[in-house]
Protein backbone atom coordinates (compact mmCIF):
# COMPACT_ATOMS: atom_id res chain seq x y z
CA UNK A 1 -64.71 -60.73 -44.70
CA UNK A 2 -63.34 -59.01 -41.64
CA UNK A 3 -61.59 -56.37 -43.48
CA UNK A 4 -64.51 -55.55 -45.71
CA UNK A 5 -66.66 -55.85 -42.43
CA UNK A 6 -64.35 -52.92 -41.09
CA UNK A 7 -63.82 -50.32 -43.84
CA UNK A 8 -67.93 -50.17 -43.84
CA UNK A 9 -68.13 -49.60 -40.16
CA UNK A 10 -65.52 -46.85 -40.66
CA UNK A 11 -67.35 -45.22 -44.09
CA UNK A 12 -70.22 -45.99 -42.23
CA UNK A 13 -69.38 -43.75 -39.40
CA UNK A 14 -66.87 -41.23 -40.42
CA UNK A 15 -68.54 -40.73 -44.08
CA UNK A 16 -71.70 -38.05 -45.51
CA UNK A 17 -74.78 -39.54 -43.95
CA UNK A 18 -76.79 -41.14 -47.07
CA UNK A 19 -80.61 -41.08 -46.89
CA UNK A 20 -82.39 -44.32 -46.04
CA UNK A 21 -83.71 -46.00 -48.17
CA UNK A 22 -87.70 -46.30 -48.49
CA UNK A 23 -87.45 -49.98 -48.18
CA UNK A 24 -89.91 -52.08 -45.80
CA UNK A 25 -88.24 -53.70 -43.14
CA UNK A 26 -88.41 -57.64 -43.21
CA UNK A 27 -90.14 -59.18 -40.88
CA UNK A 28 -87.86 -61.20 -39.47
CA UNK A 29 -83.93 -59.87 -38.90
CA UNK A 30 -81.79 -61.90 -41.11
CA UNK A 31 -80.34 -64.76 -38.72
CA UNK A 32 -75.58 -64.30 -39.73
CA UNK A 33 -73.72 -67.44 -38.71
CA UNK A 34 -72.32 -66.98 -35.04
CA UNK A 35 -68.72 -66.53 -36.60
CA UNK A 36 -69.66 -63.27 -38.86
CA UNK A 37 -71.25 -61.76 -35.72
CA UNK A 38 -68.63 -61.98 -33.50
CA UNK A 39 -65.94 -61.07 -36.28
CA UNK A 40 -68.15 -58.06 -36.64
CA UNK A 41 -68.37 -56.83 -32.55
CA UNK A 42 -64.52 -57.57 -31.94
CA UNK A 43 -63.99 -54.58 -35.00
CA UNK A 44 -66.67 -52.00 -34.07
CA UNK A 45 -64.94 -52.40 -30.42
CA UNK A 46 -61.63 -52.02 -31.88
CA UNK A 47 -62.90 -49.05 -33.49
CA UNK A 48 -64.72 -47.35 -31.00
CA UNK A 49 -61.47 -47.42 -28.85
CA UNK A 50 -59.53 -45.65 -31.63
CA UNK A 51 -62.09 -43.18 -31.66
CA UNK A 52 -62.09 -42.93 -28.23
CA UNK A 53 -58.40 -42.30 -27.97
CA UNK A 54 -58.43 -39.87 -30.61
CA UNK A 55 -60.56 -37.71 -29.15
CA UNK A 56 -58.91 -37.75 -25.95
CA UNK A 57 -55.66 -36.79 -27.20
CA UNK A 58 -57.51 -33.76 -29.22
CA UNK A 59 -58.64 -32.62 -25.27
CA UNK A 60 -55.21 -32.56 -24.05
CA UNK A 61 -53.61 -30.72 -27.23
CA UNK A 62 -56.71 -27.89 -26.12
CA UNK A 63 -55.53 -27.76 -22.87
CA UNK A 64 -53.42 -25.46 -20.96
CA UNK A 65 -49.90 -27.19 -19.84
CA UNK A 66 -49.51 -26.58 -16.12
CA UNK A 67 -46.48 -25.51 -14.40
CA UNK A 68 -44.36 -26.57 -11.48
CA UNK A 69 -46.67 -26.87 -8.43
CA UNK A 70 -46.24 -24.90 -5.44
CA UNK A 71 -45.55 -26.54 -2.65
CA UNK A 72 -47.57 -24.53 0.62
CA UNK A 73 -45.86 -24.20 4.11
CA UNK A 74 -47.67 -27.17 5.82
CA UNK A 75 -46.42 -29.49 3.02
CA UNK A 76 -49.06 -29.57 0.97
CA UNK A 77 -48.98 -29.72 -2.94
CA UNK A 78 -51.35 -27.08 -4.77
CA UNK A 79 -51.20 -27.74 -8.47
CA UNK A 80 -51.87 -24.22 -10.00
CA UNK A 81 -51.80 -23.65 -13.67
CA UNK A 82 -49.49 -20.89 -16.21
CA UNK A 83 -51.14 -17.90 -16.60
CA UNK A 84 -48.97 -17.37 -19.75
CA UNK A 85 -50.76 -20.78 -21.62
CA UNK A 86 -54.19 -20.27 -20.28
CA UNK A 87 -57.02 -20.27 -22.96
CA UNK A 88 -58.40 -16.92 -24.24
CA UNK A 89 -61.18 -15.28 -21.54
CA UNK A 90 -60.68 -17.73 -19.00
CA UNK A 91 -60.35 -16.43 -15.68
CA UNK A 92 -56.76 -17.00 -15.21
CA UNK A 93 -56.10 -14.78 -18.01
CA UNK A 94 -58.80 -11.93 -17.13
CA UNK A 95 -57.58 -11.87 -13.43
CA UNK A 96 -54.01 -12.84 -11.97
CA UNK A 97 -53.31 -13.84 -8.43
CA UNK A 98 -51.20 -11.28 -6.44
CA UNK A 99 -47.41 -12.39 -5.84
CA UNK A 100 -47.57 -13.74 -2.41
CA UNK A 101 -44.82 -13.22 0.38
CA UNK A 102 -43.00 -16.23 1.00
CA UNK A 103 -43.24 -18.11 4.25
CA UNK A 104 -39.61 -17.69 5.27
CA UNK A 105 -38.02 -14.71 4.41
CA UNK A 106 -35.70 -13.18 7.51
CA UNK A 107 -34.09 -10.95 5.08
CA UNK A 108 -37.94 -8.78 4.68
CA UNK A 109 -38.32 -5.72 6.27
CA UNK A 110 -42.28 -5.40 5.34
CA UNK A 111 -42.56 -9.04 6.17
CA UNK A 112 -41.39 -8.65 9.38
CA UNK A 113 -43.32 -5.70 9.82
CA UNK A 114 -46.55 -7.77 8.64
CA UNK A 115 -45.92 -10.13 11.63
CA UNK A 116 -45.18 -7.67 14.33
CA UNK A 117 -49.47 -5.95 12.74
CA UNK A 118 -50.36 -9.02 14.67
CA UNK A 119 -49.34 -8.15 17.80
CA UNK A 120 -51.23 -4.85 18.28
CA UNK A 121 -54.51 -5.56 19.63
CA UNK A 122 -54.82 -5.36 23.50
CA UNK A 123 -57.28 -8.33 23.89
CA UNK A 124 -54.80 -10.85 22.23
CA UNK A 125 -51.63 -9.90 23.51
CA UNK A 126 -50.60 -8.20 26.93
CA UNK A 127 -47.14 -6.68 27.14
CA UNK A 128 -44.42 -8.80 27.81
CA UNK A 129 -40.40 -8.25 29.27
CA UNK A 130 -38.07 -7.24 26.63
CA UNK A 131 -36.40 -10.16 26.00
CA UNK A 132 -39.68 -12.00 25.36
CA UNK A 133 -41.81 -9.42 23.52
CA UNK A 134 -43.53 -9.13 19.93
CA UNK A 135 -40.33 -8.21 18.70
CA UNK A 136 -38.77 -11.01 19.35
CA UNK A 137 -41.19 -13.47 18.89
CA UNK A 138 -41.46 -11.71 15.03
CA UNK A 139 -38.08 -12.24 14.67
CA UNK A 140 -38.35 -15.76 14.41
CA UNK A 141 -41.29 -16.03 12.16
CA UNK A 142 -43.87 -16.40 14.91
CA UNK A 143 -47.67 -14.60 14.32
CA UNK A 144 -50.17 -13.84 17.11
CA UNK A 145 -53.58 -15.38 16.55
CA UNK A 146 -55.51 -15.52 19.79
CA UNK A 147 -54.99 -14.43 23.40
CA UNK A 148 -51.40 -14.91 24.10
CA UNK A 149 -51.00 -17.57 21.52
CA UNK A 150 -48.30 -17.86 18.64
CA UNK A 151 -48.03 -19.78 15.56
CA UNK A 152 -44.80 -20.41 13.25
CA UNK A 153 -45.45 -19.25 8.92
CA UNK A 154 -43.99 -22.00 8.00
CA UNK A 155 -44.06 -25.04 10.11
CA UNK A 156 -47.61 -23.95 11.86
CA UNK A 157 -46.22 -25.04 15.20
CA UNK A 158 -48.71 -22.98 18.44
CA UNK A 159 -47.11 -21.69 21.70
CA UNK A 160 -48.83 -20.27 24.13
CA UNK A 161 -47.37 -17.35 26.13
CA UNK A 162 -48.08 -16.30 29.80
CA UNK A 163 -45.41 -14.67 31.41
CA UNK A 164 -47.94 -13.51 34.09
CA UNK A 165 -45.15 -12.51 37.06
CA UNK A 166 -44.81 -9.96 39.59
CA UNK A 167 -40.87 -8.91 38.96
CA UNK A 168 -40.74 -6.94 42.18
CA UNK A 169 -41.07 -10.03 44.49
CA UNK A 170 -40.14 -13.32 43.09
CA UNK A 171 -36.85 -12.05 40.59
CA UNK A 172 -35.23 -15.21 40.75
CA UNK A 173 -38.84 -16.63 39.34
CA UNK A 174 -39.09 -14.19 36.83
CA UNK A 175 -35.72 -14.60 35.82
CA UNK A 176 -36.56 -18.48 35.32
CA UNK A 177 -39.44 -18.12 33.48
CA UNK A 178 -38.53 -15.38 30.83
CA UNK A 179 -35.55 -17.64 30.05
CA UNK A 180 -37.70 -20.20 29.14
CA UNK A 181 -39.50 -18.74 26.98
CA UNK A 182 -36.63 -16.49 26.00
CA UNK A 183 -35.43 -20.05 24.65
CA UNK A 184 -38.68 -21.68 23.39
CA UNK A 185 -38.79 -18.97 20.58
CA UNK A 186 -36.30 -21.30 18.63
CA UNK A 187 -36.33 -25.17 20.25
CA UNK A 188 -40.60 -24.73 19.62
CA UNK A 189 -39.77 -25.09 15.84
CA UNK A 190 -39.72 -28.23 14.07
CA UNK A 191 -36.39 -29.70 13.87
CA UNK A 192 -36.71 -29.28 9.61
CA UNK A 193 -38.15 -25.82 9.90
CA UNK A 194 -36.20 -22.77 8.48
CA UNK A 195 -36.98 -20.70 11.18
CA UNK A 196 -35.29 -22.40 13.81
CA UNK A 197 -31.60 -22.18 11.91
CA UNK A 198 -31.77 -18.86 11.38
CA UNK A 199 -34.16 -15.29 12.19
CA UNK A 200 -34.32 -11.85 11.34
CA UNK A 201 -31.15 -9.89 11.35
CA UNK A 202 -30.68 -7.41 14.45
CA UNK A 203 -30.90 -4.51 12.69
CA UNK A 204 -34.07 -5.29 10.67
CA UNK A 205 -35.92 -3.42 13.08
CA UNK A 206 -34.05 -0.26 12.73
CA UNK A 207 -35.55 2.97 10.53
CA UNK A 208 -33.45 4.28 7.37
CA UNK A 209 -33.00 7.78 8.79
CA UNK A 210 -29.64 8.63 8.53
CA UNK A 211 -30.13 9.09 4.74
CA UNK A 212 -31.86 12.61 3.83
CA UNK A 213 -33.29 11.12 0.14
CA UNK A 214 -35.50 8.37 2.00
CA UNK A 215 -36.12 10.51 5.84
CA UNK A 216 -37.15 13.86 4.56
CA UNK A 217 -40.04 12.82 2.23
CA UNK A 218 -41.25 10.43 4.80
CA UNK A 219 -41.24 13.41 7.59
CA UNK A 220 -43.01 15.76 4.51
CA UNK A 221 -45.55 12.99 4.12
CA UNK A 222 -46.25 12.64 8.14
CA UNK A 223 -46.53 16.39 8.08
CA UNK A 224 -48.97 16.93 5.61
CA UNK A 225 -51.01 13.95 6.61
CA UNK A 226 -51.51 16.12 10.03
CA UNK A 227 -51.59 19.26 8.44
CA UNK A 228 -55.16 18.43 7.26
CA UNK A 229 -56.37 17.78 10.84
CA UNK A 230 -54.63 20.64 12.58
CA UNK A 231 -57.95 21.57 13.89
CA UNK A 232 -57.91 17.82 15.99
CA UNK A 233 -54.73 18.66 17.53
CA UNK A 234 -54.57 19.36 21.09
CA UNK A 235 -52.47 22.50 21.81
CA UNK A 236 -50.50 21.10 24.57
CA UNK A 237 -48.01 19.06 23.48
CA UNK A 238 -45.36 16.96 26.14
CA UNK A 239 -41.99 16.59 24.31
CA UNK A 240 -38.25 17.15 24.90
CA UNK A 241 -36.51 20.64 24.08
CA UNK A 242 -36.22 20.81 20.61
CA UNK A 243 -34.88 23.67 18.32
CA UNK A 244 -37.97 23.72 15.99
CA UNK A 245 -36.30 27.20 14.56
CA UNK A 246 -33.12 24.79 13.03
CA UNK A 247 -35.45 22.52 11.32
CA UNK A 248 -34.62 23.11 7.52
CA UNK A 249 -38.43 22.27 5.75
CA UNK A 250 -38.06 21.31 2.32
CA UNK A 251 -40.47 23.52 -0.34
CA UNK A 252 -43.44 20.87 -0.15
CA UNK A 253 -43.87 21.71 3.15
CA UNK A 254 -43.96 25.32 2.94
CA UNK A 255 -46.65 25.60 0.06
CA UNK A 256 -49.53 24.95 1.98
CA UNK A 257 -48.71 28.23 4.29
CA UNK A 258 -46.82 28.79 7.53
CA UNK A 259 -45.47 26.31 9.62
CA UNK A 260 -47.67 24.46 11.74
CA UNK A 261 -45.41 23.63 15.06
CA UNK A 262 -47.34 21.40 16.45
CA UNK A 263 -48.02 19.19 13.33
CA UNK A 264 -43.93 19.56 13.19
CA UNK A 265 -43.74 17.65 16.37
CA UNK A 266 -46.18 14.90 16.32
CA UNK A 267 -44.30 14.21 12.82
CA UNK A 268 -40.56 14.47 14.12
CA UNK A 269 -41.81 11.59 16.61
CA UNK A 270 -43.04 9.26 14.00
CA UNK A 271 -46.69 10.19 14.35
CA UNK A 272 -49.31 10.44 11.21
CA UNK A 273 -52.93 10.42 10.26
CA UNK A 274 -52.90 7.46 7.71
CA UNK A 275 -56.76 6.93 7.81
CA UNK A 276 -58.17 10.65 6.20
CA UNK A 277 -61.56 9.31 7.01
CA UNK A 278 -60.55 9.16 10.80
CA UNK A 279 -59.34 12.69 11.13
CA UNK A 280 -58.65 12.37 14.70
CA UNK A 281 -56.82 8.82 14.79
CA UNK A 282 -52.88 9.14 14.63
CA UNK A 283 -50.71 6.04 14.30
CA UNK A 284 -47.30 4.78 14.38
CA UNK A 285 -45.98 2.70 11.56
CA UNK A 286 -43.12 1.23 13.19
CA UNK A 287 -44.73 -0.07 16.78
CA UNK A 288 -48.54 0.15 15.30
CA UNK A 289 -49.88 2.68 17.70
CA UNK A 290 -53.05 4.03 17.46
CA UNK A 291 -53.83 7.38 19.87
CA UNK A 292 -56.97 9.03 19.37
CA UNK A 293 -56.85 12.40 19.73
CA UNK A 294 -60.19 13.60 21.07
CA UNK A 295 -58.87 12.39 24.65
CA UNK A 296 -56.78 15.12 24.85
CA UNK A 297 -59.02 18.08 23.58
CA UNK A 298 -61.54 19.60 26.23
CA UNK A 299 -65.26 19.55 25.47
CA UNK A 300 -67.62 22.36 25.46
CA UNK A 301 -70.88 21.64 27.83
CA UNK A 302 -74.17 23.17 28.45
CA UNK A 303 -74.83 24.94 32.02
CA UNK A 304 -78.90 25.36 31.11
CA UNK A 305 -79.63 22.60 33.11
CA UNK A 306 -78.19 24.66 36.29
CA UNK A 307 -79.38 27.83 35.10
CA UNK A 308 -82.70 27.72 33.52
CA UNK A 309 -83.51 31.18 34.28
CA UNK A 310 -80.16 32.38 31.96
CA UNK A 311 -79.50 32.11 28.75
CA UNK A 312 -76.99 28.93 27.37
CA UNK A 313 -73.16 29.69 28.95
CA UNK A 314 -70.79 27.67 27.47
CA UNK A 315 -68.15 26.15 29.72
CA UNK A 316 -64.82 23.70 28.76
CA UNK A 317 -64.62 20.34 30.51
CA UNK A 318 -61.33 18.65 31.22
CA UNK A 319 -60.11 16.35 29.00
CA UNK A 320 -59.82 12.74 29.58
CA UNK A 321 -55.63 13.08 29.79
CA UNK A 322 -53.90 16.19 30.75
CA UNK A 323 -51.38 16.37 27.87
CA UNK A 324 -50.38 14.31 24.81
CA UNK A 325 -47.21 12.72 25.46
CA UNK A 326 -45.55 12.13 22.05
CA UNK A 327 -42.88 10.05 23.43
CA UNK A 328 -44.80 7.70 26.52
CA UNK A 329 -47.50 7.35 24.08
CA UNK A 330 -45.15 5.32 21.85
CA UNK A 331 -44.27 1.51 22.64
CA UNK A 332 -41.45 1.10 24.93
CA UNK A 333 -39.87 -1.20 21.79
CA UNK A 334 -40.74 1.39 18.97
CA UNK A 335 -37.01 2.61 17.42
CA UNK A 336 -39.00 6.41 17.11
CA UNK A 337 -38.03 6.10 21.61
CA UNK A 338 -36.13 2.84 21.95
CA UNK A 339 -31.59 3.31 21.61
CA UNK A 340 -31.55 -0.71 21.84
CA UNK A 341 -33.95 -1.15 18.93
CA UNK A 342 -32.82 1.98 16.48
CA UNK A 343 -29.23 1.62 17.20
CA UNK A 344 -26.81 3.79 18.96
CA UNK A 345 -30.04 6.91 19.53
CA UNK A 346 -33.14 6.99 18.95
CA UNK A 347 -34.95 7.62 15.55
CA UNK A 348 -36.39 10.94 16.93
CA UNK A 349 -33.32 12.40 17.69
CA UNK A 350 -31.27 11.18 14.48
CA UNK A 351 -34.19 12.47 12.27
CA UNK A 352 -33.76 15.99 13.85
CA UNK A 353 -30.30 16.36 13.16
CA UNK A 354 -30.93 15.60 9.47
CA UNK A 355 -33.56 17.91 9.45
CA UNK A 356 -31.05 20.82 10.32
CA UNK A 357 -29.33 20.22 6.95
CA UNK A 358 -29.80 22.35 4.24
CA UNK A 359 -32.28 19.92 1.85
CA UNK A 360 -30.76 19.47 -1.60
CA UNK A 361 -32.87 21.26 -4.67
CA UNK A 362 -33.62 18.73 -6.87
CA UNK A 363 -32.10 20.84 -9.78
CA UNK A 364 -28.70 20.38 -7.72
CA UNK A 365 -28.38 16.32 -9.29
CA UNK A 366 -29.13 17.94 -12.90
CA UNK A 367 -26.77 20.74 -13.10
CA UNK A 368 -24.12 18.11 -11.78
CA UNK A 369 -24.83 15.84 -15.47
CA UNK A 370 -26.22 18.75 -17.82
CA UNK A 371 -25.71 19.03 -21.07
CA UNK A 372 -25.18 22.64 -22.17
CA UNK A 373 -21.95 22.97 -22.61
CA UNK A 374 -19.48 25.48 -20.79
CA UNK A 375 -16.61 27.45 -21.53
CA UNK A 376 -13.24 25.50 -21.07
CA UNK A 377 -10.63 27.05 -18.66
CA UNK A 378 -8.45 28.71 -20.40
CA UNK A 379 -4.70 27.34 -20.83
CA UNK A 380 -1.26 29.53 -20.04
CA UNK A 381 1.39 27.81 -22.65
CA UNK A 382 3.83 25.51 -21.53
CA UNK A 383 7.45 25.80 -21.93
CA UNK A 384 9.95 24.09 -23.92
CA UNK A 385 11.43 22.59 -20.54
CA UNK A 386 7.33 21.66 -19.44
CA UNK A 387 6.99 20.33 -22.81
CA UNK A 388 10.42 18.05 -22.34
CA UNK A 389 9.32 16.89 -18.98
CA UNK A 390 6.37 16.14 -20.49
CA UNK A 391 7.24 13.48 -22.81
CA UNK A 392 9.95 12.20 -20.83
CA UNK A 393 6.98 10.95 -18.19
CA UNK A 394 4.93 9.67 -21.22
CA UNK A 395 8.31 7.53 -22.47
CA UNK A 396 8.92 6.45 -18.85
CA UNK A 397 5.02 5.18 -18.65
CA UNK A 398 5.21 3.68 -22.16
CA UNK A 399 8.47 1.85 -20.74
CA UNK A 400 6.97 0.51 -17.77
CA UNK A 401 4.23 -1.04 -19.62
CA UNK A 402 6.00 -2.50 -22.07
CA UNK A 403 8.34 -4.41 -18.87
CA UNK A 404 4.57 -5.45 -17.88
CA UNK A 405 3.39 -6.86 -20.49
CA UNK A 406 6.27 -8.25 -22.41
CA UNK A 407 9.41 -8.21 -19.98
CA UNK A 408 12.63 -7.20 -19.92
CA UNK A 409 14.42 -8.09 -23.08
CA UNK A 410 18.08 -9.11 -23.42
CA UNK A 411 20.32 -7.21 -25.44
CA UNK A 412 22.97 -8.81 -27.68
CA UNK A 413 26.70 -8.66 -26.22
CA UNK A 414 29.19 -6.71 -28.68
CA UNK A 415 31.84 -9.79 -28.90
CA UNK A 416 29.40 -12.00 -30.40
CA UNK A 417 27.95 -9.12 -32.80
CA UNK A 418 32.21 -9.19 -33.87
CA UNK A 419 32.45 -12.73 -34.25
CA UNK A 420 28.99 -12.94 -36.50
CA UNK A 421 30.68 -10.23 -38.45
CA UNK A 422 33.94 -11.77 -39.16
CA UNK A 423 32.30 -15.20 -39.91
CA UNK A 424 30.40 -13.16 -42.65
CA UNK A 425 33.87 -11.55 -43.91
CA UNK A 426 35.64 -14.73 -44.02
CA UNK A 427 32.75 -16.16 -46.00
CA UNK A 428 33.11 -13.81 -48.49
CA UNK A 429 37.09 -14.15 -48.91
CA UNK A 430 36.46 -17.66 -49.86
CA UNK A 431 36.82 -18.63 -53.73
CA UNK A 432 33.34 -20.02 -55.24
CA UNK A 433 35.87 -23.10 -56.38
CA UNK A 434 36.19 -23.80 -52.82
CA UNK A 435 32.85 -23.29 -51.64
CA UNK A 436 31.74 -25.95 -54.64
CA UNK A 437 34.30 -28.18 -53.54
């Protein structure tokens, strides 16, 4: 009864639907005993949870499989799902995420550079002694988010800085407090976080000048960044003595027209205009200097407020700084000014000397590997003695290698090549009567 009970349910549900039948409804449900009806219940429950589970393992074969979940710097888990598996027009197939720098990474030059952007703005940090500065705070994975105050990438950790000290009176004071804070750069980590074993290499700072391939098209790139806003460009320049005539341009440069000197300089000191909408904003990319230029250009006024009898004169005011100083301009940290931070000069003055060498065509790395093929030097022939030599160093190689490989072999003494042969003579002397016997 149960079974029967069952495989209707289940045609019942999973079968065509069948019209109903036009046949009046009794008045009265018929009354089942109380064992059929509960018989009945326990299988459509039974069944229903079947279906249930079916269907729920159908969803999950649909579904994309995640991957491993990321684990974010404060410890928390995000579970993020495979690109690679997602479904057809969902969004994680229209649009991937950009590859994100990791937390800790002391080895990254453009990370580190990323921390030390945070630093630039004058209302959140004031300048501090060497040994305590942005530089060294970056070093160790530290990022400046309000006035004076750090936080750590990875274990989110906030310091706050005030080395507010008068050097000149109190050095003993000073000397105190930049040591402690000279040494809170590392103990302010957690005890588990990555930053505190180890920071940024010494000479991550540094700028990759000594090689021509990499300095050269950065200094063409400076140089025609300011060659578009050579009108902004105060004439008066303050800079060292430099032998602008030695600089060797490369052909990029020149196809835009004559040399522009004072472009030259701004660019041999690091400067550029990376924002073309802001044609009189330079900037440094190494110590994140920004120096606008219309405070060294003189402004042309109107005298008709004087003279209202005379026509308009046009007169120059003063500028708001004498001269543009392209090397106090710079941070006192930047490696374009700085020895300690660049090395053993600084960048300025290696980048000059490179500029004085001839630039390499690039045609110079083809004709090295081409393929057309050339005439072969002509040979004188070789004596019979040349020849002899010859193959008496081949024989002598071929010997050596053979020792190598295989060793030194032993040759066979004569007295026991004698004896073998006798042994063989006497062998044959002997009668076959003998040898049977």
């Amino acid at each position: 009864m149960l079974y029967s009970t069952k495989r209707k349910l289940h045609n019942l549900i999973n079968g065509p639907p069948t019209p109903a039948p036009t046949v009046p409804a009794p008045s009265e449900p018929p009354s089942l005993p109380p064992a059929t009806t509960a018989a009945t219940a326990a299988a459509a429950a039974a069944l229903d949870d079947a279906l249930h589970k079916k269907r729920k393992l159908g969803q999950l074969s649909n579904r994309s499989r995640p991957s491993i979940r990321a684990v974010s710097p404060a410890g928390s888990v995000n579970p993020t799902v495979s690109t690679s598996t997602a479904l057809p027009g969902s969004p994680l197939r229209q649009s991937q995420a950009p590859q994100q720098t990791p937390a800790y990474a002391p080895w990254d030059r453009a990370a580190f550079l990323d921390r030390l952007r945070t630093y630039r703005f004058v209302d959140k940090w004031t300048a501090k002694p060497a040994r305590v500065n942005e530089v060294a705070w970056s070093k160790r994975g530290w990022v400046c988010t309000e006035k004076n105050r750090v936080r750590c990438t990875v274990c989110r950790k906030e310091v706050v800085v005030k080395v507010e000290i008068d050097e000149d009176k109190d050095t003993d004071t000073a000397n105190a407090v930049v040591d402690r804070y000279e040494s809170m750069i590392v103990t302010e980590h957690e005890d588990s976080c990555l930053w505190r074993k180890r920071g940024c290499d010494e000479t991550i700072y540094r700028l990759q000048l000594a090689n021509p391939t990499v300095s050269r098209p950065a200094f063409t790139a400076r140089y025609t960044s300011l060659l578009k806003i050579r009108n902004e460009i105060p004439p008066s320049l303050s800079h060292p003595e430099l032998d602008l005539c030695s600089i060797q341009h490369s052909p990029e440069a020149t196809d835009d027209g004559p040399i522009y000197e004072a472009a030259v300089i701004l660019a041999l000191f690091g400067w550029q205009n990376e924002d073309p909408s802001i044609p009189s904003l330079v900037t440094c990319s190494a110590c994140f200097r920004r120096l606008g230029l219309w405070l060294f250009r003189k402004k042309a006024i109107k005298l008709e407020e004087v003279l209202d009898s005379m026509e308009g004169l046009e007169t120059e005011e003063e500028a708001s700084v004498s001269r543009l100083d392209v090397i106090g301009e710079h941070r006192e940290y930047c490696p374009w000014i700085n020895c300690n931070s660049q090395g053993k000069e600084p960048g300025w003055l290696a980048l000059h000397r490179v500029m004085q060498q001839n630039p390499k065509p690039a045609s110079s790395a083809l004709s090295t590997y081409s393929t057309t093929a050339s005439e072969p030097p002509r040979e004188t022939p070789a004596t019979p003695a040349e020849r002899d030599a010859e193959e008496d160093s081949k024989l002598a190689k071929l010997r050596r290698l053979k020792t190598l490989y295989f060793g030194k072999s032993k040759k066979p003494k004569t007295k026991d090549l004698l004896v073998g042969r006798e042994r063989e003579d006497v062998g044959r002397d002997i009668p076959e009567s003998r040898k049977s016997a």
